[in-house]
N, C-alpha and C. Protein backbone atom coordinates (compact mmCIF):
# COMPACT_ATOMS: atom_id res chain seq x y z
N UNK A 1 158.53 67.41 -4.26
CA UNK A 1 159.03 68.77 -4.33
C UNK A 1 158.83 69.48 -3.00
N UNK A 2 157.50 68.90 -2.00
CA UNK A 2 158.14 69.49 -0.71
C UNK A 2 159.28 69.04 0.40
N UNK A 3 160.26 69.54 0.17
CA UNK A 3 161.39 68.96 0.63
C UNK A 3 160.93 68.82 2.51
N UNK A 4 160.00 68.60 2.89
CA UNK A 4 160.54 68.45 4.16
C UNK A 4 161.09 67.47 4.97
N UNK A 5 161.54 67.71 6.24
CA UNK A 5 162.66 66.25 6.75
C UNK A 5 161.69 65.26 7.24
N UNK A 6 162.46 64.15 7.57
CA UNK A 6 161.64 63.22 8.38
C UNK A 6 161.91 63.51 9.94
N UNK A 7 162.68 64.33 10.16
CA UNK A 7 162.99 65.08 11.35
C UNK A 7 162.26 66.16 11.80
N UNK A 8 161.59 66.53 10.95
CA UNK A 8 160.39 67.94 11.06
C UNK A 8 160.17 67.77 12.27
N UNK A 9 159.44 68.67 13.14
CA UNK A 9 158.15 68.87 14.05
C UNK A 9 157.17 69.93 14.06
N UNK A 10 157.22 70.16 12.90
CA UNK A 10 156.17 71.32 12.20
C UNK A 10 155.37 70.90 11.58
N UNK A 11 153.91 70.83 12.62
CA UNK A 11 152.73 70.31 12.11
C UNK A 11 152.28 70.83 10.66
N UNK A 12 151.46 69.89 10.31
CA UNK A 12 150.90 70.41 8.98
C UNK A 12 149.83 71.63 9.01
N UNK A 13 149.20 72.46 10.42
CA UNK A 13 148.71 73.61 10.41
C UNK A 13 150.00 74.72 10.10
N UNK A 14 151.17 74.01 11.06
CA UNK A 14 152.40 75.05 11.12
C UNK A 14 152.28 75.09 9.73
N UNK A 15 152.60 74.41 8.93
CA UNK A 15 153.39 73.94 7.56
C UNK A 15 152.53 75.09 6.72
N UNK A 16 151.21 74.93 6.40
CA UNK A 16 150.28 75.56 5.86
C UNK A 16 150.13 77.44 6.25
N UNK A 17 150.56 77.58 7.69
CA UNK A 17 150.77 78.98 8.01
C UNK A 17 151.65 79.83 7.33
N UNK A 18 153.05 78.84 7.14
CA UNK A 18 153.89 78.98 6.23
C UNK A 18 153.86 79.44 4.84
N UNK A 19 153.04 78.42 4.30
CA UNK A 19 152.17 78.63 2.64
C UNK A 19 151.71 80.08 2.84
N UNK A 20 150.46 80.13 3.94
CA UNK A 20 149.88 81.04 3.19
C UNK A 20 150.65 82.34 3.65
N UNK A 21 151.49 82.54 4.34
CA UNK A 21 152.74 83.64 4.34
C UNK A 21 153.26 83.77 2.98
N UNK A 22 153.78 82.62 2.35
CA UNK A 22 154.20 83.13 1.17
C UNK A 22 153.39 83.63 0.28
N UNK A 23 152.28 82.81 -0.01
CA UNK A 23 151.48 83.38 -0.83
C UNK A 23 150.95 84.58 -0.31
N UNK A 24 150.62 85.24 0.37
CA UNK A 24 150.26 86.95 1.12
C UNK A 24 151.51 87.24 0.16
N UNK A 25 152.66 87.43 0.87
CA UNK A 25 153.53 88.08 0.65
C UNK A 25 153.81 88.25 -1.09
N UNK A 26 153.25 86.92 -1.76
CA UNK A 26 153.62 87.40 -3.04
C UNK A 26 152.65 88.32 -3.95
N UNK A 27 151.68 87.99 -3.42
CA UNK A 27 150.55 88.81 -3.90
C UNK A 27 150.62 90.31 -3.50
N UNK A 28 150.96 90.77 -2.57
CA UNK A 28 151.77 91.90 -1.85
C UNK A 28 152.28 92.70 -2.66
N UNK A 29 153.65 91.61 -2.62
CA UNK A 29 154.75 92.78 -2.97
C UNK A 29 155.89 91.86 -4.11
N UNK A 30 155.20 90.90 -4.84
CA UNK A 30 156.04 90.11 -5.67
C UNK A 30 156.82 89.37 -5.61
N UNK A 31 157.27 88.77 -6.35
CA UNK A 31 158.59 87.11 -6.23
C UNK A 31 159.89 88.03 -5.41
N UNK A 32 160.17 88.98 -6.61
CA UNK A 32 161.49 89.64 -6.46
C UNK A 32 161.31 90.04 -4.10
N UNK A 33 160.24 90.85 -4.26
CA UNK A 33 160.59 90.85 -2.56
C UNK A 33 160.07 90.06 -1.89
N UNK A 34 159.72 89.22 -1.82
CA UNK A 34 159.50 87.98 -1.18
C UNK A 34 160.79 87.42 -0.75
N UNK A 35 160.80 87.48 0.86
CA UNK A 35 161.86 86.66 1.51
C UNK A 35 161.88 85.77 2.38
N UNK A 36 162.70 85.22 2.67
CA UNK A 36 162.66 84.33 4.08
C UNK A 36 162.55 84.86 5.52
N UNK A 37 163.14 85.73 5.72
CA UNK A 37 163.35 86.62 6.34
C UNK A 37 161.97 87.35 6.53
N UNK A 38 161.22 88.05 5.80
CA UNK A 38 159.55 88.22 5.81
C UNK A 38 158.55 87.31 6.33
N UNK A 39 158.53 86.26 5.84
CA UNK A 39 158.00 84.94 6.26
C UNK A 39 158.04 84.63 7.24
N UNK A 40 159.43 84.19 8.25
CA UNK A 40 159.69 84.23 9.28
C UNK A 40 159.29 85.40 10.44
N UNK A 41 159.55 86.31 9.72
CA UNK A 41 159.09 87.64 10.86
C UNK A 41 157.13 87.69 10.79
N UNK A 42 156.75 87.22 9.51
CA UNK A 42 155.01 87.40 9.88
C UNK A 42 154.56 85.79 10.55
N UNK A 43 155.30 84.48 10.48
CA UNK A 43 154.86 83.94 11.28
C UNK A 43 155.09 83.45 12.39
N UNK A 44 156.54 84.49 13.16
CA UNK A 44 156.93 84.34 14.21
C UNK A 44 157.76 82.86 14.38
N UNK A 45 158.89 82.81 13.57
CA UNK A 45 159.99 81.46 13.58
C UNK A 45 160.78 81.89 13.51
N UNK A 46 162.00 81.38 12.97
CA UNK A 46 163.85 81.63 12.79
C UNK A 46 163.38 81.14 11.63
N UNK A 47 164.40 81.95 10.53
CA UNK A 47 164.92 82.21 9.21
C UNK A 47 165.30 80.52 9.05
N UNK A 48 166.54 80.09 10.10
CA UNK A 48 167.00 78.88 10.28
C UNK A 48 166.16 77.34 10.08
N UNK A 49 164.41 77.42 10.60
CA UNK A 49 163.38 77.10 10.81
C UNK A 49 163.29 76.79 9.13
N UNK A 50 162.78 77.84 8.32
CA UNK A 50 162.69 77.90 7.25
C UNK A 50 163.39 77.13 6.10
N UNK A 51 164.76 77.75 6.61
CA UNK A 51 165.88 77.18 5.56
C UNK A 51 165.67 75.72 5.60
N UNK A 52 165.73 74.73 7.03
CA UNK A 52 165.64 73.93 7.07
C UNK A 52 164.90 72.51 6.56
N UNK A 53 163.74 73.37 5.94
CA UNK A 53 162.62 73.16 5.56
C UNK A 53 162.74 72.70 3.55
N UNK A 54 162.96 74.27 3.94
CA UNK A 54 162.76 74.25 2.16
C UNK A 54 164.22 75.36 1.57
N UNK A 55 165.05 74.39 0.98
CA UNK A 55 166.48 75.02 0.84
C UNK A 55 166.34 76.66 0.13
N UNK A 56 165.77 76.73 -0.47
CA UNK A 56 165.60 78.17 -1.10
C UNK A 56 164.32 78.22 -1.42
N UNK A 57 164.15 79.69 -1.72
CA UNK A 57 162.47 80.42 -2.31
C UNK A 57 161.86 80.11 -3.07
N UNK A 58 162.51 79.43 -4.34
CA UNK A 58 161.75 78.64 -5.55
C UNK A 58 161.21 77.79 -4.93
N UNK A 59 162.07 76.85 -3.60
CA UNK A 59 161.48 75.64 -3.47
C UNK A 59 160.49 76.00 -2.65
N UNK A 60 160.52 76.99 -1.61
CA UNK A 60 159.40 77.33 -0.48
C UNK A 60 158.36 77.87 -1.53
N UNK A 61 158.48 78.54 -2.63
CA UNK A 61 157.26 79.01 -3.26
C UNK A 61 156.72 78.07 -3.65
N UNK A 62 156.74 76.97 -4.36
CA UNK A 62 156.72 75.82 -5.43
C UNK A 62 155.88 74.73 -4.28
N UNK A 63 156.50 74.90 -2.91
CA UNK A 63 155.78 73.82 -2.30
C UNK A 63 154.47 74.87 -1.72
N UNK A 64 154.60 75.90 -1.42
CA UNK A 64 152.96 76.49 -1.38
C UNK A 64 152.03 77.03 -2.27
N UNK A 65 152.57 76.88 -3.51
CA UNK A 65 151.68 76.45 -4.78
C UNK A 65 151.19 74.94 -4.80
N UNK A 66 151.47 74.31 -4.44
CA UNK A 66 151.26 72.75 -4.34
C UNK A 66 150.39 72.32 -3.13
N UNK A 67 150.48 73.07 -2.30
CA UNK A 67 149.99 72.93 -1.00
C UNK A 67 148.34 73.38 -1.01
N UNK A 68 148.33 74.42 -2.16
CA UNK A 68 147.12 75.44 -2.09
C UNK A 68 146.30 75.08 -3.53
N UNK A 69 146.69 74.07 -3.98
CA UNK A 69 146.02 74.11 -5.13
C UNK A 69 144.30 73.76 -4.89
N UNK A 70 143.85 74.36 -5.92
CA UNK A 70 142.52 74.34 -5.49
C UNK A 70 141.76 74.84 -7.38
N UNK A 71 141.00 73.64 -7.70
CA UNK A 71 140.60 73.39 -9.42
C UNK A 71 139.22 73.85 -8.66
N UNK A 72 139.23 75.23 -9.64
CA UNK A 72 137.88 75.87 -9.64
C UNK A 72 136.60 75.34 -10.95
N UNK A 73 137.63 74.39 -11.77
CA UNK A 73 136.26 74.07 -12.90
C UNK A 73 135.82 72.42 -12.73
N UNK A 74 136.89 71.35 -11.56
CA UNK A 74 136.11 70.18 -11.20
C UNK A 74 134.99 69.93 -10.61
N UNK A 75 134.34 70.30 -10.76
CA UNK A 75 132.87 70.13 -10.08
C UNK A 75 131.83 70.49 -11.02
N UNK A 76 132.35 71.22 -12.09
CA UNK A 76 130.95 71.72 -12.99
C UNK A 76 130.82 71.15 -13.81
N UNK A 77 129.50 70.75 -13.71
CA UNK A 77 128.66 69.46 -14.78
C UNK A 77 127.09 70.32 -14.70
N UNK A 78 126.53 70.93 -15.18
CA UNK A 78 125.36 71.95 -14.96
C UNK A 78 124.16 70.96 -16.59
N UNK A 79 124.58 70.27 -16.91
CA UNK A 79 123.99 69.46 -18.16
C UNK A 79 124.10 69.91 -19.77
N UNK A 80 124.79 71.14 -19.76
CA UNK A 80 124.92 71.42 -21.04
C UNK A 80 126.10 72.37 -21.24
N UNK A 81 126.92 72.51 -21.91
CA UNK A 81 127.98 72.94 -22.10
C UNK A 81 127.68 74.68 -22.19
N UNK A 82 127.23 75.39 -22.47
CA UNK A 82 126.65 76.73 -22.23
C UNK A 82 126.33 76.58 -20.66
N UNK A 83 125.66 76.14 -20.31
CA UNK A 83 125.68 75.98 -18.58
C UNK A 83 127.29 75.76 -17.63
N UNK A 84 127.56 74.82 -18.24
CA UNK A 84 129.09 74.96 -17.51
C UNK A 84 130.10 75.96 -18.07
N UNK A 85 130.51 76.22 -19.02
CA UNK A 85 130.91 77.69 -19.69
C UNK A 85 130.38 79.10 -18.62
N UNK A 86 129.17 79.13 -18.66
CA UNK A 86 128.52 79.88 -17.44
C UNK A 86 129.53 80.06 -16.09
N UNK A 87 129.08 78.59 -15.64
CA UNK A 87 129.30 78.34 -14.35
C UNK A 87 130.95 78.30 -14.34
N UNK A 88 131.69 78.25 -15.09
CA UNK A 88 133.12 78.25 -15.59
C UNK A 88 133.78 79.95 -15.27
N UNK A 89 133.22 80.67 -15.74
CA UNK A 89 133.03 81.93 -15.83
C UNK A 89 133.03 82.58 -14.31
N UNK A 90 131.61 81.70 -13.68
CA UNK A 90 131.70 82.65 -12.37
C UNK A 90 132.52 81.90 -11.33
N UNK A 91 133.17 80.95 -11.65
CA UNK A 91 134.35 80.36 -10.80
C UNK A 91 135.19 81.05 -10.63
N UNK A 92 135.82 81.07 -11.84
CA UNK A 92 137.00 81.79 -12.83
C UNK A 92 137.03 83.83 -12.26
N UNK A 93 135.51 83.93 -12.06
CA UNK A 93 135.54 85.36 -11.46
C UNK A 93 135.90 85.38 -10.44
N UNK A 94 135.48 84.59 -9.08
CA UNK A 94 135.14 84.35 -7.35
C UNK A 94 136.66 84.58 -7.12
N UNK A 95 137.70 84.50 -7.76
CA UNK A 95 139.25 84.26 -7.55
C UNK A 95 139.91 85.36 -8.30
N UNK A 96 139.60 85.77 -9.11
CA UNK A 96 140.23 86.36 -9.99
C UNK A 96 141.06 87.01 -9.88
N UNK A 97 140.52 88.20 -8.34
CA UNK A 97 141.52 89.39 -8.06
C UNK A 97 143.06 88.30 -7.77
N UNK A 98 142.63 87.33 -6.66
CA UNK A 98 143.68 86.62 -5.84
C UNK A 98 144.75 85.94 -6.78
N UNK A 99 144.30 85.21 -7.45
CA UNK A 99 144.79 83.97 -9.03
C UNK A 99 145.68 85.39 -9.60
N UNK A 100 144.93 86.42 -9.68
CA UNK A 100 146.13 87.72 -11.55
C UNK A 100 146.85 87.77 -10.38
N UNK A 101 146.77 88.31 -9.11
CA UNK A 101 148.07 88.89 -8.57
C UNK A 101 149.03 87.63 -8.17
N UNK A 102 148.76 86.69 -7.96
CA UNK A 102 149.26 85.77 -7.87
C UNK A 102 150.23 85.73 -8.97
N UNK A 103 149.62 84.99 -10.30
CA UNK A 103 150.05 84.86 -11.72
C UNK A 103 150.91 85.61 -11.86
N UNK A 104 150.47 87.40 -11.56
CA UNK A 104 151.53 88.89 -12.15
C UNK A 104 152.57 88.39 -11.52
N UNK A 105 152.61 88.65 -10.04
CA UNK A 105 153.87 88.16 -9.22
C UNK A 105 154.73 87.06 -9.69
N UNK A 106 154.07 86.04 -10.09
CA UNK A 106 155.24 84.86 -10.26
C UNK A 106 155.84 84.86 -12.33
N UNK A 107 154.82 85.50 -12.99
CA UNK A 107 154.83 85.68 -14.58
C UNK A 107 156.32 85.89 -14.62
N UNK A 108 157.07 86.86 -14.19
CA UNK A 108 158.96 86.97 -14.52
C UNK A 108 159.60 86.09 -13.64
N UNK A 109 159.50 85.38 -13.14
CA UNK A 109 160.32 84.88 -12.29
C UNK A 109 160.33 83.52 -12.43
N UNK A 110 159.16 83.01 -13.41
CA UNK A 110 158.65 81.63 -13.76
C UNK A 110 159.31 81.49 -15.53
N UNK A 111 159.95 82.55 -15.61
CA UNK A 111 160.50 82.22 -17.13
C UNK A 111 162.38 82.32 -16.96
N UNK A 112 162.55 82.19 -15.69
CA UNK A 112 164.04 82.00 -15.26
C UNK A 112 164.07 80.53 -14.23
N UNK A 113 162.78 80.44 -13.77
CA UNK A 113 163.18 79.28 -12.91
C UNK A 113 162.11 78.02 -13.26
N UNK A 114 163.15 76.99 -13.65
CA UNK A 114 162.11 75.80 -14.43
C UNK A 114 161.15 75.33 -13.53
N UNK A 115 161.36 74.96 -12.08
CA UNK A 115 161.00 74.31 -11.03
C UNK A 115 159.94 74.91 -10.61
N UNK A 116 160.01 76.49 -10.76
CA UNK A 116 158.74 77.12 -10.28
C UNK A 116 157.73 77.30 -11.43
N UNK A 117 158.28 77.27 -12.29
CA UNK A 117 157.32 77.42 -13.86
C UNK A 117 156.62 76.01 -13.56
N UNK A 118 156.83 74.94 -13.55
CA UNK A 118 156.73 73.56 -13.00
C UNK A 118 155.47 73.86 -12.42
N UNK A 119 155.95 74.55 -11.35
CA UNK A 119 155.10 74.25 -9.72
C UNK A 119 153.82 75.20 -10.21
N UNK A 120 153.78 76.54 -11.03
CA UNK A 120 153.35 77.04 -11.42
C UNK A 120 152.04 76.38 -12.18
N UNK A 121 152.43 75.76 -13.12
CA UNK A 121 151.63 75.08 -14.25
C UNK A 121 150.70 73.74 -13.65
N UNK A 122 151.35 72.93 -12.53
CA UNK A 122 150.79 71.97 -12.02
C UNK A 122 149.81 72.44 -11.26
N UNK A 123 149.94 73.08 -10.17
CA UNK A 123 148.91 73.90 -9.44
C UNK A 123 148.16 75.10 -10.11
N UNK A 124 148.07 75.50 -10.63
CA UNK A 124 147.58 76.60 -11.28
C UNK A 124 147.04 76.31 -12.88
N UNK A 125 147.57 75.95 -13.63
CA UNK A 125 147.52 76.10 -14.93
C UNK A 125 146.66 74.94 -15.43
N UNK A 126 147.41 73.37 -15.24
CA UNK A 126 147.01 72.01 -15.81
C UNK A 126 145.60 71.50 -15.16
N UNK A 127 145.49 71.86 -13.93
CA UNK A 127 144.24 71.46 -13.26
C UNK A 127 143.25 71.87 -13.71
N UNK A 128 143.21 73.10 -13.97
CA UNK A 128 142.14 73.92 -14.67
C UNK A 128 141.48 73.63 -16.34
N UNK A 129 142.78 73.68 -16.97
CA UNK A 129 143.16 73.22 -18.29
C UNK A 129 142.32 71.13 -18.26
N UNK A 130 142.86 70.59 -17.85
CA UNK A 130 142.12 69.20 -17.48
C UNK A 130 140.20 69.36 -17.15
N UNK A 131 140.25 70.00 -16.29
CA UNK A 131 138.76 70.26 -15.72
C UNK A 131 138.39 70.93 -17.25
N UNK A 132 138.31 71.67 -18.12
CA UNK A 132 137.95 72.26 -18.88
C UNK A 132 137.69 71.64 -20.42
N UNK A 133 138.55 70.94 -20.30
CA UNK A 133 138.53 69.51 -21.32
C UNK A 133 137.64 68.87 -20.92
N UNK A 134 137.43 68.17 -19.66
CA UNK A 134 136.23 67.70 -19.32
C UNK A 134 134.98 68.47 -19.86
N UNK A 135 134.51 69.45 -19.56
CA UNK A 135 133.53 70.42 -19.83
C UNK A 135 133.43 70.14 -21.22
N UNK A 136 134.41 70.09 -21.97
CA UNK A 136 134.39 70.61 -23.60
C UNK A 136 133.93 68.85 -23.96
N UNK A 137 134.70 68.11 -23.41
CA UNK A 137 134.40 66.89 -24.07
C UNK A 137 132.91 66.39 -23.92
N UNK A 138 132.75 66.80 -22.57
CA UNK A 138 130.94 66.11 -22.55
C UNK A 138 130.13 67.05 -23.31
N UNK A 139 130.39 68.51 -23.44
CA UNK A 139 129.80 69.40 -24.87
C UNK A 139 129.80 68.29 -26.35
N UNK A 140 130.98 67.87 -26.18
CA UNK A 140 130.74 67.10 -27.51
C UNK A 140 130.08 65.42 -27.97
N UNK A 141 130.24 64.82 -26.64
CA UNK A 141 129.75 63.96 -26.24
C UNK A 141 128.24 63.69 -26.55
N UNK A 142 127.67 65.25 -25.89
CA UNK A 142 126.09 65.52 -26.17
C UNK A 142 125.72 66.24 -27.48
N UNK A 143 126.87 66.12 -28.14
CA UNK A 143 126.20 66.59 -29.28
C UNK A 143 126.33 67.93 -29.20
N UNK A 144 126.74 68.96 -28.59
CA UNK A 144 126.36 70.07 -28.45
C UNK A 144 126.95 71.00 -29.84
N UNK A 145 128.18 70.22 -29.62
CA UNK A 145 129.46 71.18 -30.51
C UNK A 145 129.85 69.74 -31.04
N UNK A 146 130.54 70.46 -32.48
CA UNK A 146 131.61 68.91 -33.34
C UNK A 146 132.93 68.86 -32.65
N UNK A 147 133.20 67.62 -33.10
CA UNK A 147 134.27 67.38 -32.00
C UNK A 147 136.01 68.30 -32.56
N UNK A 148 135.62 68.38 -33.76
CA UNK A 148 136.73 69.52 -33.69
C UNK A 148 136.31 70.71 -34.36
N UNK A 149 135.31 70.98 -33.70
CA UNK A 149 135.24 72.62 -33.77
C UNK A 149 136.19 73.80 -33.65
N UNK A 150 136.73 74.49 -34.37
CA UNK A 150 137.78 75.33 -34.39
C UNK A 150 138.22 76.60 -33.00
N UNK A 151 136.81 76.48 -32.81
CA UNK A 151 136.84 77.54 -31.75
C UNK A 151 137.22 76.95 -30.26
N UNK A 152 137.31 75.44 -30.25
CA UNK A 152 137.53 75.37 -28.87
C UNK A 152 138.94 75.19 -28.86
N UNK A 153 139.82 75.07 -29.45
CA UNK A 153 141.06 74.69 -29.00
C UNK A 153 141.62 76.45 -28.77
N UNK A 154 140.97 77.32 -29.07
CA UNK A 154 140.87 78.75 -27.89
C UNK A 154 140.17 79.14 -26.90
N UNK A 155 139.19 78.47 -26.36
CA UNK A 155 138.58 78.69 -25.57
C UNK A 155 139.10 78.72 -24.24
N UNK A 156 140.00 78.27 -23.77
CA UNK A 156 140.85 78.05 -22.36
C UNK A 156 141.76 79.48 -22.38
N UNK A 157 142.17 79.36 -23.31
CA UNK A 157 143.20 80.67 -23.84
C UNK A 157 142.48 82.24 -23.18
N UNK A 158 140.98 82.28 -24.02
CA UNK A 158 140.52 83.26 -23.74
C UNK A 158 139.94 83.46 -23.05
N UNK A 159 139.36 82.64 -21.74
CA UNK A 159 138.75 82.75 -20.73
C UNK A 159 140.00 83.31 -19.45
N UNK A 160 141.38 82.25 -19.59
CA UNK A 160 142.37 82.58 -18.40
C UNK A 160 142.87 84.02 -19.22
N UNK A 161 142.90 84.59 -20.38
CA UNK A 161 143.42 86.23 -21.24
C UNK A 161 142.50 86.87 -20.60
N UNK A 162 141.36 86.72 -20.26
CA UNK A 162 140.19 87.84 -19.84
C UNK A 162 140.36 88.22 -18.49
N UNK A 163 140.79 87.06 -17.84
CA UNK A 163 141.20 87.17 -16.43
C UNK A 163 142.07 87.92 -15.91
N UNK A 164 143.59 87.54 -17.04
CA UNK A 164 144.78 88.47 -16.92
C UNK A 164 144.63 89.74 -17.42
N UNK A 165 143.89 90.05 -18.41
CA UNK A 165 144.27 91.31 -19.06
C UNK A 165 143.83 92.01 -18.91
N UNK A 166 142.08 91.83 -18.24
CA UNK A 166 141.13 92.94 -17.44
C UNK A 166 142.01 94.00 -16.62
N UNK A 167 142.65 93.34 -15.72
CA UNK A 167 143.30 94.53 -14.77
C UNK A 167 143.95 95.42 -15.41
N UNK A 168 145.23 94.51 -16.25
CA UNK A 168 146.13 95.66 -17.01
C UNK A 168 145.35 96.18 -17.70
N UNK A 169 144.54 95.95 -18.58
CA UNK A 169 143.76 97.30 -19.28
C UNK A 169 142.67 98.09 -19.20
N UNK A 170 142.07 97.32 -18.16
CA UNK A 170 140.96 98.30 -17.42
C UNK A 170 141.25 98.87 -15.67
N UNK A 171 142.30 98.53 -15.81
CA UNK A 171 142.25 98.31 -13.75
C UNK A 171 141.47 98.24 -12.96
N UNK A 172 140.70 97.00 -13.75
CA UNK A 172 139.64 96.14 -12.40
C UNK A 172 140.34 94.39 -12.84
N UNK A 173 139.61 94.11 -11.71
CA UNK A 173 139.38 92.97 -11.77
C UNK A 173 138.27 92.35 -12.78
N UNK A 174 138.63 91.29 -13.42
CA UNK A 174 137.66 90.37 -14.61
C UNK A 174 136.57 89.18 -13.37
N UNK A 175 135.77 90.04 -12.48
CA UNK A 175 134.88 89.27 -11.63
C UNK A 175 133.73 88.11 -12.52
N UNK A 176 133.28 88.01 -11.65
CA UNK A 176 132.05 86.94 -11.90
C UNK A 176 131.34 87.68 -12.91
N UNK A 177 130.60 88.68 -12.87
CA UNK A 177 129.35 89.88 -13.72
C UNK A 177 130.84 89.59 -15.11
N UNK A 178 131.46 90.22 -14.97
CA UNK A 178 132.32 90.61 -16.30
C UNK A 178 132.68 89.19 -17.13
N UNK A 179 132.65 88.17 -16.32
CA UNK A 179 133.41 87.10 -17.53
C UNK A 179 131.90 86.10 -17.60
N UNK A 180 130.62 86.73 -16.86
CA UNK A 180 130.19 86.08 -17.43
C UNK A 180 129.66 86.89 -18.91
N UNK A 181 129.57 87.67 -18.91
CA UNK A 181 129.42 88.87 -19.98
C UNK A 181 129.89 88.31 -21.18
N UNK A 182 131.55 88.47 -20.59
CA UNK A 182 132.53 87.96 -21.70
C UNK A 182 131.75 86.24 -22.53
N UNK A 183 131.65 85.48 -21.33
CA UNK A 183 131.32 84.33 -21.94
C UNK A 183 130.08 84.31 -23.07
N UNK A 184 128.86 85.07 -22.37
CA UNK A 184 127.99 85.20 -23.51
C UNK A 184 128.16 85.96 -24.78
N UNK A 185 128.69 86.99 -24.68
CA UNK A 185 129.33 87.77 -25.94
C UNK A 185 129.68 87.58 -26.78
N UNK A 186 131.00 86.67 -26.27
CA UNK A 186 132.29 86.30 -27.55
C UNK A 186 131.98 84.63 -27.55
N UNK A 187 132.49 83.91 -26.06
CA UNK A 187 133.00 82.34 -26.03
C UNK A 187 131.31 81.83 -26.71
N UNK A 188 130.13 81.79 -26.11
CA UNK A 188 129.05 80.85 -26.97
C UNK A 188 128.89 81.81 -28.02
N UNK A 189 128.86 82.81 -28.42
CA UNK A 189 128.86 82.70 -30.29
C UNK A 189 129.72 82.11 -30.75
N UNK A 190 131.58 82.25 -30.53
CA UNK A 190 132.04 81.41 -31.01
C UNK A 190 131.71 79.86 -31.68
N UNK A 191 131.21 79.45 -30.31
CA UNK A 191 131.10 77.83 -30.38
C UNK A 191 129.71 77.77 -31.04
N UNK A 192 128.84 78.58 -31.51
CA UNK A 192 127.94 78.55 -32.15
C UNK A 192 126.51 78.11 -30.96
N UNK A 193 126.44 78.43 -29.50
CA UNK A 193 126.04 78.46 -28.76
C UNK A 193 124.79 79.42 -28.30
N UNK A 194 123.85 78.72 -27.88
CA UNK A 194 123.34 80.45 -26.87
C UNK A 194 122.63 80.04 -25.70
């Protein structure tokens, strides 16, 4: 999905300057104004440069979602599933502001375009979702929780809802302090945890 040529000469720092232009810009000022034309003027190229690259905006967005992916819950193994839930939490915070505006920005524009909903879910969504299964499965592994405990097949749900919905209904950000809050509050009573 990153279309570039075998003719390129745009190093992979160039390439990446690129990315994170788009991504600024969407976090900014959204999908809808996000242009080529923007991009080009903040990293000093031709529009032409661009086009060449990546035929349209879905595809230039889609390949710097792909470019930037980055799984904030592969690494946490803390020995007990309340420990990584924890440590899940203050990952899930460290990003939060960056990830909702991200998410807000692309949320309408990802339910008209399959490719970016795609690019969306692979980088963003499934990685996380995978890493988190991990977490849940060695919870059950150790005994912690039964293996089909009712409450976990929401638990992903309501950790990435706390993230999104903090802003819109409080207008802050759902940081590290707040979801770990959240986690002790609601997610380990749920799971029958403490």
């Amino acid at each position: 999905m990153t279309p570039t040529s075998s003719r390129s000469k745009i190093t992979p720092e160039r390439e990446q300057e690129f990315y994170d232009a788009v991504l600024d810009q969407l976090r900014q000022c959204g999908y809808e104004s996000l242009t080529m034309e923007g991009v080009a003027a903040t990293t000093r190229c031709s529009k032409s440069t661009l086009y060449r690259q990546w035929k349209t905006k879905p595809q230039f967005v889609a390949a710097a979602l792909r470019a930037n992916r980055c799984v904030r819950f592969a690494d946490i193994d803390t020995g007990s599933l309340a420990g990584d839930l924890r440590a899940a939490a203050r990952a899930a915070g460290e990003q939060s502001g960056r990830d909702t505006m991200l998410v807000q920005a692309l949320s309408h524009a990802v339910l008209q375009d399959v490719d970016l909903q795609r690019a969306l879910r692979e980088t963003l969504v499934e990685p996380e979702l995978q890493a988190m299964e991990a977490i849940i499965r060695r919870g059950v592994e150790r005994g912690e929780i039964a293996a089909g405990h009712p409450a976990v097949e929401f638990l992903t749900v309501q950790l990435f809802g706390a993230v999104r919905a903090r802003p819109v209904i409080e207008g802050e950000d759902a940081d590290e302090e707040y979801l770990t809050r959240f986690v002790e509050a609601c997610v380990l009573p749920a799971l029958g945890l403490t």
